[in-house]
N, C-alpha and C. Protein backbone atom coordinates (compact mmCIF):
# COMPACT_ATOMS: atom_id res chain seq x y z
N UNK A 1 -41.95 -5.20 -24.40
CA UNK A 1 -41.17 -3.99 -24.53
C UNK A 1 -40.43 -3.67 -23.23
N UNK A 2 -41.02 -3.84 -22.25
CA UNK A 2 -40.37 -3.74 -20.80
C UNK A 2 -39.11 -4.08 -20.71
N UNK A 3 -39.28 -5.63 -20.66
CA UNK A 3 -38.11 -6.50 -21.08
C UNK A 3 -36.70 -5.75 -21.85
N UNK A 4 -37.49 -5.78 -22.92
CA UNK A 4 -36.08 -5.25 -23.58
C UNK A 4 -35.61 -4.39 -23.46
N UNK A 5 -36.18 -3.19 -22.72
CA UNK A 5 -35.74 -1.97 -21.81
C UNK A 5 -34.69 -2.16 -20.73
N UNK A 6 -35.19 -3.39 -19.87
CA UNK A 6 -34.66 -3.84 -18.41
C UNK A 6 -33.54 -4.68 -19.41
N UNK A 7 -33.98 -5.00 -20.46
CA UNK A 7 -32.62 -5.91 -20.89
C UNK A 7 -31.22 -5.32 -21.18
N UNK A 8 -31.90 -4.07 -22.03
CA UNK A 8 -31.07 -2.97 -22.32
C UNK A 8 -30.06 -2.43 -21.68
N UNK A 9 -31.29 -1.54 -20.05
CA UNK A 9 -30.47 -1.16 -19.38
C UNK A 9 -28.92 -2.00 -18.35
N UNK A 10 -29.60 -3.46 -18.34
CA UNK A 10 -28.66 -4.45 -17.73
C UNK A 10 -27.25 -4.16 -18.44
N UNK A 11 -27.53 -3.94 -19.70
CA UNK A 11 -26.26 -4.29 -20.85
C UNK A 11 -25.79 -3.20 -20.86
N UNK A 12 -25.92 -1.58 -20.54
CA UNK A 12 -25.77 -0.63 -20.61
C UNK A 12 -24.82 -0.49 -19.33
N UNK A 13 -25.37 -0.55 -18.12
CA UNK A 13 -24.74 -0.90 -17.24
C UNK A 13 -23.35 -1.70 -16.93
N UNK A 14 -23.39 -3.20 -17.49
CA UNK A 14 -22.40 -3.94 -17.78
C UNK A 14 -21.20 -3.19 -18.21
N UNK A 15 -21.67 -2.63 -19.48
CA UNK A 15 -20.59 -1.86 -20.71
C UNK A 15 -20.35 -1.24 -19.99
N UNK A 16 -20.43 -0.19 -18.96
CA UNK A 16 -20.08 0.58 -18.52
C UNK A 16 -19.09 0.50 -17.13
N UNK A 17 -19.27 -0.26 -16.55
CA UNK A 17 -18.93 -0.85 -15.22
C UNK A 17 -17.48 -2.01 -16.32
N UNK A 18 -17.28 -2.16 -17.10
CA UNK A 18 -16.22 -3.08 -17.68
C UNK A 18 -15.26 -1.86 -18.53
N UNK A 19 -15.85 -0.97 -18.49
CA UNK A 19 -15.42 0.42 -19.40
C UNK A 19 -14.43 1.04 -17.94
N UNK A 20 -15.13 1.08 -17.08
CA UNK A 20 -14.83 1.89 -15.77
C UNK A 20 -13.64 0.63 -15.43
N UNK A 21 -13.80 -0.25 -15.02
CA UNK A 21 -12.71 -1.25 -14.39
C UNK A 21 -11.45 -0.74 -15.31
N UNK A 22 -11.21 -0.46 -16.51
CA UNK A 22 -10.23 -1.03 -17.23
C UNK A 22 -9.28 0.84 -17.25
N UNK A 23 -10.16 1.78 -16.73
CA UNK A 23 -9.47 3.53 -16.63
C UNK A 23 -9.08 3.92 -15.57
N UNK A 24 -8.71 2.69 -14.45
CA UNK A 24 -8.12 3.41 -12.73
C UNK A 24 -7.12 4.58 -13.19
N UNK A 25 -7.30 5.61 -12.66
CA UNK A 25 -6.66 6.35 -12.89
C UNK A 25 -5.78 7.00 -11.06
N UNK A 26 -4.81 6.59 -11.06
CA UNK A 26 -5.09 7.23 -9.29
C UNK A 26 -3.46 8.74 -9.46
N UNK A 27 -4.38 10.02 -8.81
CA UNK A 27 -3.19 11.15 -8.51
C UNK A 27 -2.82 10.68 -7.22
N UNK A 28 -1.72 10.87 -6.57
CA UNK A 28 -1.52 11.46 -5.58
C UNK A 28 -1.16 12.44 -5.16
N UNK A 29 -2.15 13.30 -4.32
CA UNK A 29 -2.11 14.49 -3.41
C UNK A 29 -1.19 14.95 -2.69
N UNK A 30 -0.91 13.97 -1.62
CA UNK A 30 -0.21 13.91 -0.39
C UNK A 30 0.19 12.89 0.20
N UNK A 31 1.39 13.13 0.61
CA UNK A 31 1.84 12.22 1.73
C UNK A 31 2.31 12.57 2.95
N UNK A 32 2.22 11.68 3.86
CA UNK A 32 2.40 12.41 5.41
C UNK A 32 3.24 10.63 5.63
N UNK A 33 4.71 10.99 6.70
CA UNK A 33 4.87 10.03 6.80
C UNK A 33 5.56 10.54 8.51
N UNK A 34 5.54 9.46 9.26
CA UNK A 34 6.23 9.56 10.92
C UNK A 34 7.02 8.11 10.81
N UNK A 35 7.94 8.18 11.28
CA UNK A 35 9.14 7.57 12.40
C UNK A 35 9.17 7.27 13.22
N UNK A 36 9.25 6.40 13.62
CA UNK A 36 10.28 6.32 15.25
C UNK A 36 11.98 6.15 14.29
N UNK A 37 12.49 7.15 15.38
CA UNK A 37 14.01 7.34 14.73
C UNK A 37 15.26 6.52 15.71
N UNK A 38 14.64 5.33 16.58
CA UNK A 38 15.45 4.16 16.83
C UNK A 38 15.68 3.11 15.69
N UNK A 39 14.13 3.19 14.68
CA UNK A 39 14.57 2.14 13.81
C UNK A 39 14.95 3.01 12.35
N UNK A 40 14.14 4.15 12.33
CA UNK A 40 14.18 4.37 10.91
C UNK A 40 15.33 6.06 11.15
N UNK A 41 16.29 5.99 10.69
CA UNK A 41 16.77 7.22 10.96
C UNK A 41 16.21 8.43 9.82
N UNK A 42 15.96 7.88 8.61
CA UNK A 42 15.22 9.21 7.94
C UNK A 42 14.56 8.05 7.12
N UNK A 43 13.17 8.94 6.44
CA UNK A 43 12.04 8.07 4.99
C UNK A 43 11.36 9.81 4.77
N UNK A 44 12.09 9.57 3.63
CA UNK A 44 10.87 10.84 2.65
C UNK A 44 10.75 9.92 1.86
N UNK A 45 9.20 10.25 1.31
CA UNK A 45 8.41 9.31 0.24
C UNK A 45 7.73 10.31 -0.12
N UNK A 46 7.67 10.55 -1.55
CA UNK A 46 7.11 11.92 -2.13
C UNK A 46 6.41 11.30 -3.79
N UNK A 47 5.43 11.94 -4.02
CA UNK A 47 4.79 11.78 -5.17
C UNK A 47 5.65 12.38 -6.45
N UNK A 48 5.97 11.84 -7.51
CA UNK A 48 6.64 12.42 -8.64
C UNK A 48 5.51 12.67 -9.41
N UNK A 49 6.06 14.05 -10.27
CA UNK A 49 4.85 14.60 -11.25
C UNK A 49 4.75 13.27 -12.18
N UNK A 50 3.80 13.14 -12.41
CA UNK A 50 3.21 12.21 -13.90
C UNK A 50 1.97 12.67 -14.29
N UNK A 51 2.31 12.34 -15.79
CA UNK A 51 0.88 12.72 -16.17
C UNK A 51 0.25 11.58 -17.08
N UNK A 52 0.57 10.49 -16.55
CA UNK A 52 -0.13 9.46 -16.90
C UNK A 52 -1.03 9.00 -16.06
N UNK A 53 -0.99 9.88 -14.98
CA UNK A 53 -1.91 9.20 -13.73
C UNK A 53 -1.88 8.27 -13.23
N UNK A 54 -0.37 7.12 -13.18
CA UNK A 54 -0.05 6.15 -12.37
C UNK A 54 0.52 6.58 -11.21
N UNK A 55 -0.05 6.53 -10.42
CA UNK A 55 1.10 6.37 -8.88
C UNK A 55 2.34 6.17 -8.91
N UNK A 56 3.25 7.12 -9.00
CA UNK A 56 4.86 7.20 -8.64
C UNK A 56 5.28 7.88 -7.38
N UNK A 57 6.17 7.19 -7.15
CA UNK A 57 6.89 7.53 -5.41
C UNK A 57 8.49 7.78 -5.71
N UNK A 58 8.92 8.53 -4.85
CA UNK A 58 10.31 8.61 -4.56
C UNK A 58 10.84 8.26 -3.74
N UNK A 59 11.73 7.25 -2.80
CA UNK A 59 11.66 6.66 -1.54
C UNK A 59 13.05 6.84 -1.44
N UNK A 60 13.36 7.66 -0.14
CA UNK A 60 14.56 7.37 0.22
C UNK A 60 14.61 7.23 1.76
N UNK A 61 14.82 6.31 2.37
CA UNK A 61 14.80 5.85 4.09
C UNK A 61 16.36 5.22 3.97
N UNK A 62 16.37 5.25 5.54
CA UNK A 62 17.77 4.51 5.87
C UNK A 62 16.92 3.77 7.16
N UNK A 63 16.90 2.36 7.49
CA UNK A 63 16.81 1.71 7.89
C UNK A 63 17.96 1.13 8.85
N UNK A 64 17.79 1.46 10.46
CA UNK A 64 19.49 1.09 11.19
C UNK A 64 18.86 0.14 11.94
N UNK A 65 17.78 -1.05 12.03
CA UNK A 65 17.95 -2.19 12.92
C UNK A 65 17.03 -2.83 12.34
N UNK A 66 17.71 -4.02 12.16
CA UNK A 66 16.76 -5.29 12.11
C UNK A 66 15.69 -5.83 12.43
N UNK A 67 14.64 -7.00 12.13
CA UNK A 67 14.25 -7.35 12.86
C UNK A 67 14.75 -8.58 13.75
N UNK A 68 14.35 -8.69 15.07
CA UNK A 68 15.41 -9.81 15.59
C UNK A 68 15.01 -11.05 15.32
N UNK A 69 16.50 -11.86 15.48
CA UNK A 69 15.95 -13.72 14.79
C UNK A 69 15.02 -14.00 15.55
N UNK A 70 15.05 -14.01 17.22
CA UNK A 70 14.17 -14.90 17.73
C UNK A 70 12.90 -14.18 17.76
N UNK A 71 12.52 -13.65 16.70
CA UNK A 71 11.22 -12.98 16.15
C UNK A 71 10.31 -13.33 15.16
N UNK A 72 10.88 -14.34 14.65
CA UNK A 72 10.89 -15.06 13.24
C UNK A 72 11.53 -16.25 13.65
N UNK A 73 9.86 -17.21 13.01
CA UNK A 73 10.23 -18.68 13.08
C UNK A 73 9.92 -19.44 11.37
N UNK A 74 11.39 -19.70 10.71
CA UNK A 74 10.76 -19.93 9.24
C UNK A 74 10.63 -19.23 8.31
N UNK A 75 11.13 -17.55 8.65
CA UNK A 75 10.61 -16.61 7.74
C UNK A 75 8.31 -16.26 7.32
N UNK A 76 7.76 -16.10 8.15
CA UNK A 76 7.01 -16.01 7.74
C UNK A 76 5.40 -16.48 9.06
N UNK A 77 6.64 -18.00 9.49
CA UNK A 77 5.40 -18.27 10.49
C UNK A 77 5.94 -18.03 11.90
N UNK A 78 5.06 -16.94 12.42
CA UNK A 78 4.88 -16.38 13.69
C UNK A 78 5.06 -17.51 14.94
N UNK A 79 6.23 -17.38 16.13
CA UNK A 79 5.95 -18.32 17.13
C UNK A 79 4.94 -18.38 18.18
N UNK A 80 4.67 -18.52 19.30
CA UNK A 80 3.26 -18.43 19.71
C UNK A 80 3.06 -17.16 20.08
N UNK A 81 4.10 -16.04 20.15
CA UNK A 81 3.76 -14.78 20.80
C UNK A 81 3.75 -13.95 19.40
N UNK A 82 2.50 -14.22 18.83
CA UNK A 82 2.45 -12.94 17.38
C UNK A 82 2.49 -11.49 17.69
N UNK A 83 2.68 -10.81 18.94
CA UNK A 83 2.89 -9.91 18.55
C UNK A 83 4.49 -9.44 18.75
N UNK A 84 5.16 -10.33 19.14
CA UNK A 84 6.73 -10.23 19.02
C UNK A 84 7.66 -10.20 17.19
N UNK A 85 6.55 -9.69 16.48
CA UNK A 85 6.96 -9.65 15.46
C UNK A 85 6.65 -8.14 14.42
N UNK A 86 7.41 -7.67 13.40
CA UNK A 86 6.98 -6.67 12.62
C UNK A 86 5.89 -7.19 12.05
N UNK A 87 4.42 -6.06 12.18
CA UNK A 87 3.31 -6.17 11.24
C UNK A 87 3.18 -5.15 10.63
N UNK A 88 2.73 -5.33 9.48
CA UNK A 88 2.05 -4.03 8.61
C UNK A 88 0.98 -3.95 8.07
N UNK A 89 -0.02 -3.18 8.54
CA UNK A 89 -1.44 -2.91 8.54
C UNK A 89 -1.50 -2.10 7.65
N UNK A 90 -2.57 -1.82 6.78
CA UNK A 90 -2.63 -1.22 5.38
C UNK A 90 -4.07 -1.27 5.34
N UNK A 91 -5.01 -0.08 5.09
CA UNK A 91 -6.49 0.00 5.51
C UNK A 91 -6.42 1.48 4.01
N UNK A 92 -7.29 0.99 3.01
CA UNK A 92 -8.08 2.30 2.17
C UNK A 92 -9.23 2.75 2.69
N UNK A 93 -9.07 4.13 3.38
CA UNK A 93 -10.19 4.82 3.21
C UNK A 93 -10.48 5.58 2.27
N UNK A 94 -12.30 5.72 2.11
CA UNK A 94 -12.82 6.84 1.58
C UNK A 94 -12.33 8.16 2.32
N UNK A 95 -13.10 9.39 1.31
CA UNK A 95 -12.61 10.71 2.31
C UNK A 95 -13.24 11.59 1.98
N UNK A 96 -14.02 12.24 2.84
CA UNK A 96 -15.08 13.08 2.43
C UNK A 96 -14.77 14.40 3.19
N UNK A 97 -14.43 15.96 2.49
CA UNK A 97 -14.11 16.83 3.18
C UNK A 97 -13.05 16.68 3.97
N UNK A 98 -11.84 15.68 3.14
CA UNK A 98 -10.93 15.80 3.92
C UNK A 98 -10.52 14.81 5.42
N UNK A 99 -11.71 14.30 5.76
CA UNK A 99 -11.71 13.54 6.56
C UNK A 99 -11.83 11.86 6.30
N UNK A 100 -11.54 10.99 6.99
CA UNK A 100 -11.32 9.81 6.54
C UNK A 100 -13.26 9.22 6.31
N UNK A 101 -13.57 8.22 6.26
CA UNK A 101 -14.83 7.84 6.08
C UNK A 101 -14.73 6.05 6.71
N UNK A 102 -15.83 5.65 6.59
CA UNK A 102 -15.21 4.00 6.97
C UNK A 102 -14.32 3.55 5.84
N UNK A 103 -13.84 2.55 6.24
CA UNK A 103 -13.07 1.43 5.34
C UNK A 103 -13.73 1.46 4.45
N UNK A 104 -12.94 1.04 3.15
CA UNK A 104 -13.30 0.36 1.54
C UNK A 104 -13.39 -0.61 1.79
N UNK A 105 -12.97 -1.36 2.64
CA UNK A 105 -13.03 -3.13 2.60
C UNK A 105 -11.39 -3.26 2.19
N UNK A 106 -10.63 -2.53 1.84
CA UNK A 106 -9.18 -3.00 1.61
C UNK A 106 -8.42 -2.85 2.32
N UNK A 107 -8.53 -4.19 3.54
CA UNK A 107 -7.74 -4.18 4.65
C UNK A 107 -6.88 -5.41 4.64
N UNK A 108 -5.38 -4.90 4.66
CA UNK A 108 -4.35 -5.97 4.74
C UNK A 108 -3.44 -6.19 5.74
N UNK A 109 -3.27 -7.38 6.28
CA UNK A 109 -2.40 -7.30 7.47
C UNK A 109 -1.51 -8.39 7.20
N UNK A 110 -0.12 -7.79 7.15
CA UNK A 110 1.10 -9.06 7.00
C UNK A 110 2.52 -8.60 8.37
N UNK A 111 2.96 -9.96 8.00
CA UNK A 111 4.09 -9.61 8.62
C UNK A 111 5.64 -9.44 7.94
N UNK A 112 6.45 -9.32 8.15
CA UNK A 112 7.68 -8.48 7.06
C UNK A 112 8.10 -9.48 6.26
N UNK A 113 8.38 -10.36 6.64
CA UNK A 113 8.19 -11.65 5.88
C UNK A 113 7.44 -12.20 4.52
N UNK A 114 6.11 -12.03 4.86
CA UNK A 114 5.06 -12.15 3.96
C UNK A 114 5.16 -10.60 2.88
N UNK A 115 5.92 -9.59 3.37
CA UNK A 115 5.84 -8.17 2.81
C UNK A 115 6.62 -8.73 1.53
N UNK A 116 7.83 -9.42 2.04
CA UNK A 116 8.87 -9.68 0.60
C UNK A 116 8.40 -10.23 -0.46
N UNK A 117 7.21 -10.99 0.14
CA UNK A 117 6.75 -12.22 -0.79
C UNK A 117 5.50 -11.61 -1.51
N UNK A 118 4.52 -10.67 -1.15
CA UNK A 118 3.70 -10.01 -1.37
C UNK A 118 3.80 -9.75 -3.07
N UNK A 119 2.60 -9.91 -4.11
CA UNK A 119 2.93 -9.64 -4.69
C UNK A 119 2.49 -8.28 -5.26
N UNK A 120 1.02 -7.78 -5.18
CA UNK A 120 0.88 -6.61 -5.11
C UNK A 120 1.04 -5.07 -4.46
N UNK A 121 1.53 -4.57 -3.56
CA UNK A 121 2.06 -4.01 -3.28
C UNK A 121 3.46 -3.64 -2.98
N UNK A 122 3.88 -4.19 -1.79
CA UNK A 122 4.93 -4.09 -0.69
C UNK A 122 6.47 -5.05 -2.04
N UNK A 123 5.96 -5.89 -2.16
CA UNK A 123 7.09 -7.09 -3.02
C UNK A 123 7.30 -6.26 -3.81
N UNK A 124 6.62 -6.04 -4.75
CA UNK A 124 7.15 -5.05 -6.26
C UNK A 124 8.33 -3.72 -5.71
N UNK A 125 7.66 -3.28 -4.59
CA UNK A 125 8.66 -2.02 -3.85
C UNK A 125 10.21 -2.51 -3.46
N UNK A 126 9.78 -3.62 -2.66
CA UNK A 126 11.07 -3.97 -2.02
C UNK A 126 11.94 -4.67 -3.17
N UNK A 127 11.73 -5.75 -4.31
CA UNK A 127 12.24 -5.50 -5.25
C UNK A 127 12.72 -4.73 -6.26
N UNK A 128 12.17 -3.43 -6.48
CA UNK A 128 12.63 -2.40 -7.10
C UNK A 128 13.59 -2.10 -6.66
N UNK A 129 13.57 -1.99 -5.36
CA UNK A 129 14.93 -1.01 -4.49
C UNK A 129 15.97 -1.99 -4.37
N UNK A 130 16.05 -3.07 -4.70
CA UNK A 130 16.89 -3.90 -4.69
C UNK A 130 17.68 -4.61 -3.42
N UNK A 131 16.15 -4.81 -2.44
CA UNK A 131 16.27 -5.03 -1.15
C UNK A 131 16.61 -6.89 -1.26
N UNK A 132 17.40 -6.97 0.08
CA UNK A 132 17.54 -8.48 -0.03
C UNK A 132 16.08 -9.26 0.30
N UNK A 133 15.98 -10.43 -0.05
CA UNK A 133 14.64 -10.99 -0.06
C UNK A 133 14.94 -11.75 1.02
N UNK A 134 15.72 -12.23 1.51
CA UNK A 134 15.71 -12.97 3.07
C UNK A 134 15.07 -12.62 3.80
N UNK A 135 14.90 -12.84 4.98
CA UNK A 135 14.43 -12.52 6.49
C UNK A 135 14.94 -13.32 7.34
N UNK A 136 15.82 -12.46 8.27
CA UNK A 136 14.95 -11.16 8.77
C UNK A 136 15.71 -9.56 7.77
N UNK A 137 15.05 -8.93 7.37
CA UNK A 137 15.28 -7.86 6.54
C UNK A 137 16.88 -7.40 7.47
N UNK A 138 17.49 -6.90 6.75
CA UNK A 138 18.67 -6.18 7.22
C UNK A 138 18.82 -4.60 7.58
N UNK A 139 19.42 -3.81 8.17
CA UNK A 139 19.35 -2.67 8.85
C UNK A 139 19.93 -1.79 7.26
N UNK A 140 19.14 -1.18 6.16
CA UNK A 140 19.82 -0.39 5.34
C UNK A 140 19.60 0.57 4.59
N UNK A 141 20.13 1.22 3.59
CA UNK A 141 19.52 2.52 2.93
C UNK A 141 19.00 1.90 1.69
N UNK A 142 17.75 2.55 1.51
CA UNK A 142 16.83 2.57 0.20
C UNK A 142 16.68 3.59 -0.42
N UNK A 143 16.50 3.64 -2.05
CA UNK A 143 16.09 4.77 -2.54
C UNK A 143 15.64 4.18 -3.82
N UNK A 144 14.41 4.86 -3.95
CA UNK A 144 13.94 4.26 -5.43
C UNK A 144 13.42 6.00 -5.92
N UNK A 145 13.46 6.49 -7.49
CA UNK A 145 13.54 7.75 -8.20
C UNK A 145 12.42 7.44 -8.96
N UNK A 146 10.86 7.78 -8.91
CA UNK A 146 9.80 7.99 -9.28
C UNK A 146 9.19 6.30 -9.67
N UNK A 147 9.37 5.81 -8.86
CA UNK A 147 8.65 3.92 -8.33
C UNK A 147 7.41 4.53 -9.12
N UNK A 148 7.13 3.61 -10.60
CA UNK A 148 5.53 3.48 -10.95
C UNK A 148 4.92 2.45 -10.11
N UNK A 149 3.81 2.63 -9.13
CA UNK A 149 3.50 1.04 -8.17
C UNK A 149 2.95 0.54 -9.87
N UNK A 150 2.83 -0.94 -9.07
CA UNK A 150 2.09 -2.04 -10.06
C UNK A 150 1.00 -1.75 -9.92
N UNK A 151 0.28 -1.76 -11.05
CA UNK A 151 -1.64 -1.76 -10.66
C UNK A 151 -2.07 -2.58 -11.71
N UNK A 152 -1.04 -4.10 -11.79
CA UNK A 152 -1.72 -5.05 -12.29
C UNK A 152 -2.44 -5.93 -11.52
N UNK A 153 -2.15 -5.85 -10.58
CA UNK A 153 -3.04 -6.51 -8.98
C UNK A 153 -3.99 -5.75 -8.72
N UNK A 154 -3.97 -4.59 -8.31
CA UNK A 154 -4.89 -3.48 -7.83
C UNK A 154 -6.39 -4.33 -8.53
N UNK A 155 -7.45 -3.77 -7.30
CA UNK A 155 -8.52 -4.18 -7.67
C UNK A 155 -8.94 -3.15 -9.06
N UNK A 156 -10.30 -3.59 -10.17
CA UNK A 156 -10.14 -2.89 -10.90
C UNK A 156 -11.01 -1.34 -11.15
N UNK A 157 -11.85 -1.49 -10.00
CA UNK A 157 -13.00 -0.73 -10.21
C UNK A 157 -12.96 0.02 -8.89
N UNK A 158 -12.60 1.31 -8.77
CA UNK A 158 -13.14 1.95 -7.17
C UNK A 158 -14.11 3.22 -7.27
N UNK A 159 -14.72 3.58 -6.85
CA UNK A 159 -16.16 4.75 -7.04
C UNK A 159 -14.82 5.92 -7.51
N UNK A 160 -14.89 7.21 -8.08
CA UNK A 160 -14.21 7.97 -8.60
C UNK A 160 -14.20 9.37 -7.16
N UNK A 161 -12.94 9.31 -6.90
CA UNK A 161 -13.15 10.02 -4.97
C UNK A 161 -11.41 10.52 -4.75
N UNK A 162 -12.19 10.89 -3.66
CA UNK A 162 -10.61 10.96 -2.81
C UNK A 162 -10.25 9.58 -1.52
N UNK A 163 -9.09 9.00 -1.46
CA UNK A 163 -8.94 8.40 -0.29
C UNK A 163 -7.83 8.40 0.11
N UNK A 164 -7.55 7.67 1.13
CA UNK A 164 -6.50 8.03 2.30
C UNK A 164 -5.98 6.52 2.46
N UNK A 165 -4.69 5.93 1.99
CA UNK A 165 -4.22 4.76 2.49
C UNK A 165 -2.98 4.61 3.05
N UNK A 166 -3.64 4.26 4.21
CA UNK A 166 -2.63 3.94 5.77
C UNK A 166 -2.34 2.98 5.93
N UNK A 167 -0.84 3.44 6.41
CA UNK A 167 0.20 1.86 5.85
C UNK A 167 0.58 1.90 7.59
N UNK A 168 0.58 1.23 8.72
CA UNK A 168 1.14 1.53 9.68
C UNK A 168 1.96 -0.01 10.04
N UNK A 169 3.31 0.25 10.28
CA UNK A 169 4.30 -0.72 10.50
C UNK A 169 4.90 -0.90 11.93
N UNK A 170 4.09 -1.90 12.61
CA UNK A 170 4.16 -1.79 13.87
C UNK A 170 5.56 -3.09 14.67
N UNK A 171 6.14 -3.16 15.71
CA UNK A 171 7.03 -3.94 16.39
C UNK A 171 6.52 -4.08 18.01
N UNK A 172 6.06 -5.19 18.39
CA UNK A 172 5.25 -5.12 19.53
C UNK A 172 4.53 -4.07 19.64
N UNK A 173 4.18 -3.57 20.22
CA UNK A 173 3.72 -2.10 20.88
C UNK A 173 4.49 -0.73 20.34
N UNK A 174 5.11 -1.25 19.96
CA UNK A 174 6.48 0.12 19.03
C UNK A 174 5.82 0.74 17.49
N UNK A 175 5.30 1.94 17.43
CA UNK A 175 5.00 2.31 16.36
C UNK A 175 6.04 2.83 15.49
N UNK A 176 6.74 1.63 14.52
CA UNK A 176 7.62 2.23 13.62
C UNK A 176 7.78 2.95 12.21
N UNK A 177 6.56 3.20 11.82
CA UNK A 177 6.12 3.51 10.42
C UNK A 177 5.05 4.30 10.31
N UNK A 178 4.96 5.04 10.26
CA UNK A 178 3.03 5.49 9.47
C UNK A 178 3.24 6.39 8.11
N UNK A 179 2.66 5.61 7.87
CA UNK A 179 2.29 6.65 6.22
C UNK A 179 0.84 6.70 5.67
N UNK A 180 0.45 8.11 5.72
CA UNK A 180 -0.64 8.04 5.08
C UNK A 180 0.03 9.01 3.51
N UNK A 181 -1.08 8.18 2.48
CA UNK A 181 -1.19 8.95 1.51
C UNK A 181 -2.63 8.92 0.67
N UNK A 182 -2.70 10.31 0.11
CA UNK A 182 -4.02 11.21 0.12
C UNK A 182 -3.98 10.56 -1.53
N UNK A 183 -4.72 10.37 -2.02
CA UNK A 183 -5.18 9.93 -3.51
C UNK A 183 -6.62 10.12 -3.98
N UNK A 184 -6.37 10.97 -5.38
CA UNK A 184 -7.75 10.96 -5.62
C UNK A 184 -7.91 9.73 -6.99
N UNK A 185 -8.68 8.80 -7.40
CA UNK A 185 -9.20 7.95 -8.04
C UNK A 185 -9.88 8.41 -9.09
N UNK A 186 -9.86 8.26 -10.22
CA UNK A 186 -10.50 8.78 -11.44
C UNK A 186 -11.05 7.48 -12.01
């Protein structure tokens, strides 16, 4: 009888955890975004109402400088000085009271290059907006009008919370990007 209790509950569990993977539901709260206004002269990125509970964005930036050629060897592979290149760091936190918590474990680090090619996040964006796919990216204006992200990549299962994912887009030592945005997970 044990058994089939412990068997039970195994299967109970299962069903449930395959029930949960398949209902991500994510709001977004908030967004907070900073500049440096040598490269980026304006970026509002704002949550559009939905009530389907997919993640939609509104993006409008103007972009006035490149990244430079001798920054990029190949599109993609870094020459021996990696940090002479655009990176973009992307870290989910938990958030408890508002405050960040450790990492989820969903930490990504590319360079602008690899961003175009990306297929879950960053790629789907920069294709929407109808950005050129070359590199080195070109100096220009974007705007995309309530972007559903993809969350056919997205992992499928996250605890049901609030978190905080920080996108920071760095150029040597030059902080050109930060965006955090506040999401709660259903």
């Amino acid at each position: 009888m044990d058994r089939q209790m412990l068997l039970l509950l195994i299967g109970l569990c299962a069903f449930r955890s395959v029930l949960a993977q398949n209902d991500l539901q994510i709001i977004i709260d908030n967004i907070d975004v900073k500049i440096n206004e040598d490269y980026i002269r304006i970026c509002n990125i704002d949550p559009c109402e939905n009530s389907d509970m997919v993640p939609t964005l509104t993006i409008d930036c103007d972009f006035v400088k490149e990244i430079p050629e001798d920054a990029i060897d190949n599109c993609g592979s870094a020459r021996i000085f990696v940090n002479d290149i655009y990176i973009l760091h992307s870290i989910l936190y938990g958030m408890i009271n508002g405050e960040p918590t450790d990492p989820t474990g969903v930490d990504i680090e590319m360079n602008t290059c690899q961003m175009i090619n990306d297929t879950m996040i960053m790629g789907p964006i920069i294709k929407a907006m109808n950005m050129s796919a070359t590199c080195p990216m070109q100096p220009m204006k974007v705007s995309l009008n309530c972007y559903a992200v993809q969350m056919d990549e997205f992992p499928d299962y996250f605890p049901s919370g609030e978190y905080n994912f920080n996108l920071v887009l760095n150029y040597e030592d030059v902080n050109i990007l930060t965006l955090d945005i506040f999401m709660t997970f259903y």
